[in-house]
C-alpha atoms as a PDB file:
ATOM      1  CA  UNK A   1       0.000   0.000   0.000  1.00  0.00           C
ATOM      2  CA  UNK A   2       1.776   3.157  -0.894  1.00  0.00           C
ATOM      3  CA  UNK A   3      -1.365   5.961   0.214  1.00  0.00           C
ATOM      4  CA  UNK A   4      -1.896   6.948   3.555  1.00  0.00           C
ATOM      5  CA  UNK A   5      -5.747   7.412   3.176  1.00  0.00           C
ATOM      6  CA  UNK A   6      -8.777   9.636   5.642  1.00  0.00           C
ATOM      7  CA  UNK A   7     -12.287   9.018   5.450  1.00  0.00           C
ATOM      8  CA  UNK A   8     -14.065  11.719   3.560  1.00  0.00           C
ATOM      9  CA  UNK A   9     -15.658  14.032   4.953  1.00  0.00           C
ATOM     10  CA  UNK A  10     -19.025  13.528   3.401  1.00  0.00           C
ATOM     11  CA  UNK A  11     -19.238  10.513   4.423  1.00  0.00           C
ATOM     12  CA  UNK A  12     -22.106   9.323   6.874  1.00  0.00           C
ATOM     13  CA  UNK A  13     -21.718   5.754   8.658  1.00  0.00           C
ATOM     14  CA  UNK A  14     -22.891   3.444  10.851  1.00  0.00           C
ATOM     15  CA  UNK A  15     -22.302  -0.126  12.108  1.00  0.00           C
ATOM     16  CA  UNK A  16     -25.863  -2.716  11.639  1.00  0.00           C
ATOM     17  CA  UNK A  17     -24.868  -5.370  13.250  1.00  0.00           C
ATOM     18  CA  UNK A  18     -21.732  -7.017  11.216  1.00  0.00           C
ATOM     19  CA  UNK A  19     -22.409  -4.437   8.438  1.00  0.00           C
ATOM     20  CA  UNK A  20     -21.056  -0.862   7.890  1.00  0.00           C
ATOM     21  CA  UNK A  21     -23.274   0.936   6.070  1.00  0.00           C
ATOM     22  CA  UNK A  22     -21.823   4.046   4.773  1.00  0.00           C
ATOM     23  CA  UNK A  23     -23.989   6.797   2.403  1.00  0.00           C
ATOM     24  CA  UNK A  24     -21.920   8.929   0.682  1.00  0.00           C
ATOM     25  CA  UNK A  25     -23.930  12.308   0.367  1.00  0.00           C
ATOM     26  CA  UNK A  26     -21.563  13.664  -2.492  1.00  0.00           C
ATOM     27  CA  UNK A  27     -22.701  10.875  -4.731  1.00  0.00           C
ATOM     28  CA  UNK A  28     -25.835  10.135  -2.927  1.00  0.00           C
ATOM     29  CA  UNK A  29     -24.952   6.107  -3.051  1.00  0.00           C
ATOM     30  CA  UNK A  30     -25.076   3.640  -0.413  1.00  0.00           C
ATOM     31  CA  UNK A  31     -22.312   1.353   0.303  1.00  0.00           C
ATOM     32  CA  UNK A  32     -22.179  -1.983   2.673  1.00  0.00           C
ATOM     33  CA  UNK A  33     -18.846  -3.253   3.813  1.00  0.00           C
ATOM     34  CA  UNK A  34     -18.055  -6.455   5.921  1.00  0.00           C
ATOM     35  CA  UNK A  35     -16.990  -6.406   9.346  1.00  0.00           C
ATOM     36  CA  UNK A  36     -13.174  -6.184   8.403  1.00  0.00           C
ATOM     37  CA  UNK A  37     -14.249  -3.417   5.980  1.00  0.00           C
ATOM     38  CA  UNK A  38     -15.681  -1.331   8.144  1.00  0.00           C
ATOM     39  CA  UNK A  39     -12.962  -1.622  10.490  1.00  0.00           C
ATOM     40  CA  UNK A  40     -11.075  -0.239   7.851  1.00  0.00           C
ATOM     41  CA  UNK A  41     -13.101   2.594   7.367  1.00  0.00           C
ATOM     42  CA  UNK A  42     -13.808   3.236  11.202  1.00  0.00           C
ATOM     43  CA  UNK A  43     -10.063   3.892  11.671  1.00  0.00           C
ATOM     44  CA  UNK A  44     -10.058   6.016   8.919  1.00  0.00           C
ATOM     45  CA  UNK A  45     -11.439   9.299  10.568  1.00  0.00           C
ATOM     46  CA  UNK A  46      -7.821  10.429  10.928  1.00  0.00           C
ATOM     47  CA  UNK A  47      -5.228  10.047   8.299  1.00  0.00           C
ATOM     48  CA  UNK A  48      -3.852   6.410   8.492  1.00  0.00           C
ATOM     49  CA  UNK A  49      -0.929   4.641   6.892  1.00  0.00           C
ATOM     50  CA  UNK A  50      -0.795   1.366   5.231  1.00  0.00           C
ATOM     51  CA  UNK A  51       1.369  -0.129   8.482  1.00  0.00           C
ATOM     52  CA  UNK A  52      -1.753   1.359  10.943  1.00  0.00           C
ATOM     53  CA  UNK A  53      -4.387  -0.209   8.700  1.00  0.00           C
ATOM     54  CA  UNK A  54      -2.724  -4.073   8.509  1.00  0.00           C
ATOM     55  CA  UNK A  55      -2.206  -3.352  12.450  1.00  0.00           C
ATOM     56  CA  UNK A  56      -5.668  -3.905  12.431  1.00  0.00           C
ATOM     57  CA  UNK A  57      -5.598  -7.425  12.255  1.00  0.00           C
ATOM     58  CA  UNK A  58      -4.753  -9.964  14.618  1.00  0.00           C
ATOM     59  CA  UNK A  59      -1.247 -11.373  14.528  1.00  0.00           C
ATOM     60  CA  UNK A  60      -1.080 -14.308  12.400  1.00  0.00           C
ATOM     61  CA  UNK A  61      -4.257 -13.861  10.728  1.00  0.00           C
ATOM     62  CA  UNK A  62      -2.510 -13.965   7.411  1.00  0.00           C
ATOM     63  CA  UNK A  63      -3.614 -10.009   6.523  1.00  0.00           C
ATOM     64  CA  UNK A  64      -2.322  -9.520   2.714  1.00  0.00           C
ATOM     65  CA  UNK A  65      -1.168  -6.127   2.221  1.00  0.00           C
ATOM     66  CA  UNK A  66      -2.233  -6.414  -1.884  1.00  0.00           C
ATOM     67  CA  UNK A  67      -5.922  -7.196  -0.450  1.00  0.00           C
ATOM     68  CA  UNK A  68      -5.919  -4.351   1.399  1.00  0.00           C
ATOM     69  CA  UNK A  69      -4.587  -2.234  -1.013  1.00  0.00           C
ATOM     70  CA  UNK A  70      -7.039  -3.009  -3.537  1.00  0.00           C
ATOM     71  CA  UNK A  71      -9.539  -2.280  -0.492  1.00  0.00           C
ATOM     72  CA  UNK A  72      -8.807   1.295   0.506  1.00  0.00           C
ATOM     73  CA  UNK A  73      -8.607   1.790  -3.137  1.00  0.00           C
ATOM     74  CA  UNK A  74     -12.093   0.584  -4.184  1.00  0.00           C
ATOM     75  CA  UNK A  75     -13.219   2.692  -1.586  1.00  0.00           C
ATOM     76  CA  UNK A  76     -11.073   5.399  -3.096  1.00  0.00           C
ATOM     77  CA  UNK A  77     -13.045   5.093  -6.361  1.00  0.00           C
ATOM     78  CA  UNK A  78     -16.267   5.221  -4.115  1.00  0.00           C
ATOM     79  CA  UNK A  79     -15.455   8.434  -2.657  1.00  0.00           C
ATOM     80  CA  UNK A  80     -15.459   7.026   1.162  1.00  0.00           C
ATOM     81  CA  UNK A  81     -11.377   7.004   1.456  1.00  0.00           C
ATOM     82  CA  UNK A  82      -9.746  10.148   0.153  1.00  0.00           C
ATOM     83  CA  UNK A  83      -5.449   9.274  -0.550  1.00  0.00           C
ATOM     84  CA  UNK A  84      -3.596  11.965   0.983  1.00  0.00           C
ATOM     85  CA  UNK A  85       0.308  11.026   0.603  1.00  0.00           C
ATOM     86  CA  UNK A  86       2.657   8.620  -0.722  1.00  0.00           C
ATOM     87  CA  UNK A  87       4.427   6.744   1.918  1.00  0.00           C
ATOM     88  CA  UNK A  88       6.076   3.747  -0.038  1.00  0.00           C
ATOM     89  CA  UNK A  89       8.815   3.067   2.184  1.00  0.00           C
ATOM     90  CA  UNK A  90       5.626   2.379   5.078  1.00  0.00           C
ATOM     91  CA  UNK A  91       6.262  -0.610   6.949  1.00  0.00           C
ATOM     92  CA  UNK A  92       3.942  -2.874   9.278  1.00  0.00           C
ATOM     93  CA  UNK A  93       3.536  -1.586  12.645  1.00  0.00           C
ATOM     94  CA  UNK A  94       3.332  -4.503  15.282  1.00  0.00           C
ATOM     95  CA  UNK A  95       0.140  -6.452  14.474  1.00  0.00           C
ATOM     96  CA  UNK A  96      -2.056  -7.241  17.136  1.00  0.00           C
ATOM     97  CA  UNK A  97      -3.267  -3.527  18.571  1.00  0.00           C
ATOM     98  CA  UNK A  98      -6.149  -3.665  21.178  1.00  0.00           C
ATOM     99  CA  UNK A  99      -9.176  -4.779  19.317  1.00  0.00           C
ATOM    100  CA  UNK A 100      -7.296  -6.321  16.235  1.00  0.00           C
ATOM    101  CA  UNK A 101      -9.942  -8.427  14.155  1.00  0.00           C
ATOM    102  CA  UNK A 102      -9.492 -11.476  12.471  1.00  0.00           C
ATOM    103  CA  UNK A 103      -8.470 -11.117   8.683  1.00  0.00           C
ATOM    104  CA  UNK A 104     -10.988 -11.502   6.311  1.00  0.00           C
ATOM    105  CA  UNK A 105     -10.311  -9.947   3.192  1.00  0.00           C
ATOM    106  CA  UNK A 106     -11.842  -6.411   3.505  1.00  0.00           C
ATOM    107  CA  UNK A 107     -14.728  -6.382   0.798  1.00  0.00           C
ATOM    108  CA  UNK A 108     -17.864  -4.020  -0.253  1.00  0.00           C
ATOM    109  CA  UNK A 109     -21.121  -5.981  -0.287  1.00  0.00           C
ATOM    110  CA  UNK A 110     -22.933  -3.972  -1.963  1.00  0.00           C
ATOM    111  CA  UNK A 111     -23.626  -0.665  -3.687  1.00  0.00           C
ATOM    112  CA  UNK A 112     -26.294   1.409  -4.865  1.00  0.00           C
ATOM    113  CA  UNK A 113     -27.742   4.464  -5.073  1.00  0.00           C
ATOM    114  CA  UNK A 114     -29.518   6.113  -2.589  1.00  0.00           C
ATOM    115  CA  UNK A 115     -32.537   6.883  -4.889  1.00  0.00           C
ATOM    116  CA  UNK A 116     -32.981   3.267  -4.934  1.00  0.00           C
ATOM    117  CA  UNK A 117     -33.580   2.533  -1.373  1.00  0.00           C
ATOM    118  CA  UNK A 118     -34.987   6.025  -0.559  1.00  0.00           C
ATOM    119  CA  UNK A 119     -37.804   5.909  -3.172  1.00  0.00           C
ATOM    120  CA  UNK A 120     -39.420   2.129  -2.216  1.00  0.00           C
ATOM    121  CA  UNK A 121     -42.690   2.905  -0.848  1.00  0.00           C
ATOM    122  CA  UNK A 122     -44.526  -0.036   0.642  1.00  0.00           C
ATOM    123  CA  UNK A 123     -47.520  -0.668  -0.793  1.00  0.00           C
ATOM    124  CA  UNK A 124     -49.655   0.125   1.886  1.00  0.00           C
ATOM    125  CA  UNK A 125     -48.115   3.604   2.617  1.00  0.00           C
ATOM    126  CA  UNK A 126     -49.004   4.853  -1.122  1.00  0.00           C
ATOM    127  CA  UNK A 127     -51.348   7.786  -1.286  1.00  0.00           C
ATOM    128  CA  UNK A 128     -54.809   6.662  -2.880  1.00  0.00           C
ATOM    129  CA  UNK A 129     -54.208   3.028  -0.610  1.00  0.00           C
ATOM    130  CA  UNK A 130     -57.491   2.867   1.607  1.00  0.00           C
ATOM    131  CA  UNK A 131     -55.668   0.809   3.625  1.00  0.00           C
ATOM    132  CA  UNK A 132     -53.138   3.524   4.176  1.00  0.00           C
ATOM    133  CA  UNK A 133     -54.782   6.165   6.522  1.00  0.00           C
ATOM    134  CA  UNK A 134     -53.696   9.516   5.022  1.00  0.00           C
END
């Protein structure tokens, strides 16, 4: 990983359980990331280096740097993660910080745009339902 990377700023979270569900109001899409995702993400409020990120992790989890690369940068491309330096010569800090979580392979479950889950109206809320009270 050669970026140090900071969540953006217009991004909105929050943890559901084992999901992060992040809404980025730039784009106005939704995003869900795994457990080990939004981890990632989570730590990202201030700027953190590749070395802080795999410190994540429990020792001897097998964290892959190149996973986690890819990560930050799919969520780069997303707009949650905004790169801030180059910091190639970044090495591991010692794995195993308080709260380290097993290694998964970061990943986004899903994404969409808000419009699509903002706009579903049940069928009895419509207007004209007489079922619906209004």
């Amino acid at each position: 990983m050669a970026a140090t990377y900071r969540r953006a700023a217009h991004v909105a979270w929050r943890r559901i359980g084992d999901e992060t569900v992040c809404v980025n109001l730039a784009t106005k899409e939704m995003v869900g990331l795994d457990p080990a995702g939004g981890a990632v993400l989570e730590r990202c409020a201030e700027p953190r280096s590749a070395g802080e990120l795999l410190s994540l992790f429990a020792p001897g989890a097998g964290a892959e740097p190149g996973a986690l690369a890819a990560f930050c940068a799919e969520l780069a491309d997303l707009g949650l993660l905004v790169p801030l330096a180059d910091t190639s010569g970044d090495t591991a800090e010692k794995p195993g910080a308080e709260g380290a979580i097993p290694w998964g392979p970061p990943r986004v479950l899903w994404h969409e745009p808000l419009s699509a889950v903002v706009n579903q109206i049940s069928p009895p809320q419509q207007l004209g339902n007489p079922e619906c009270g209004f």
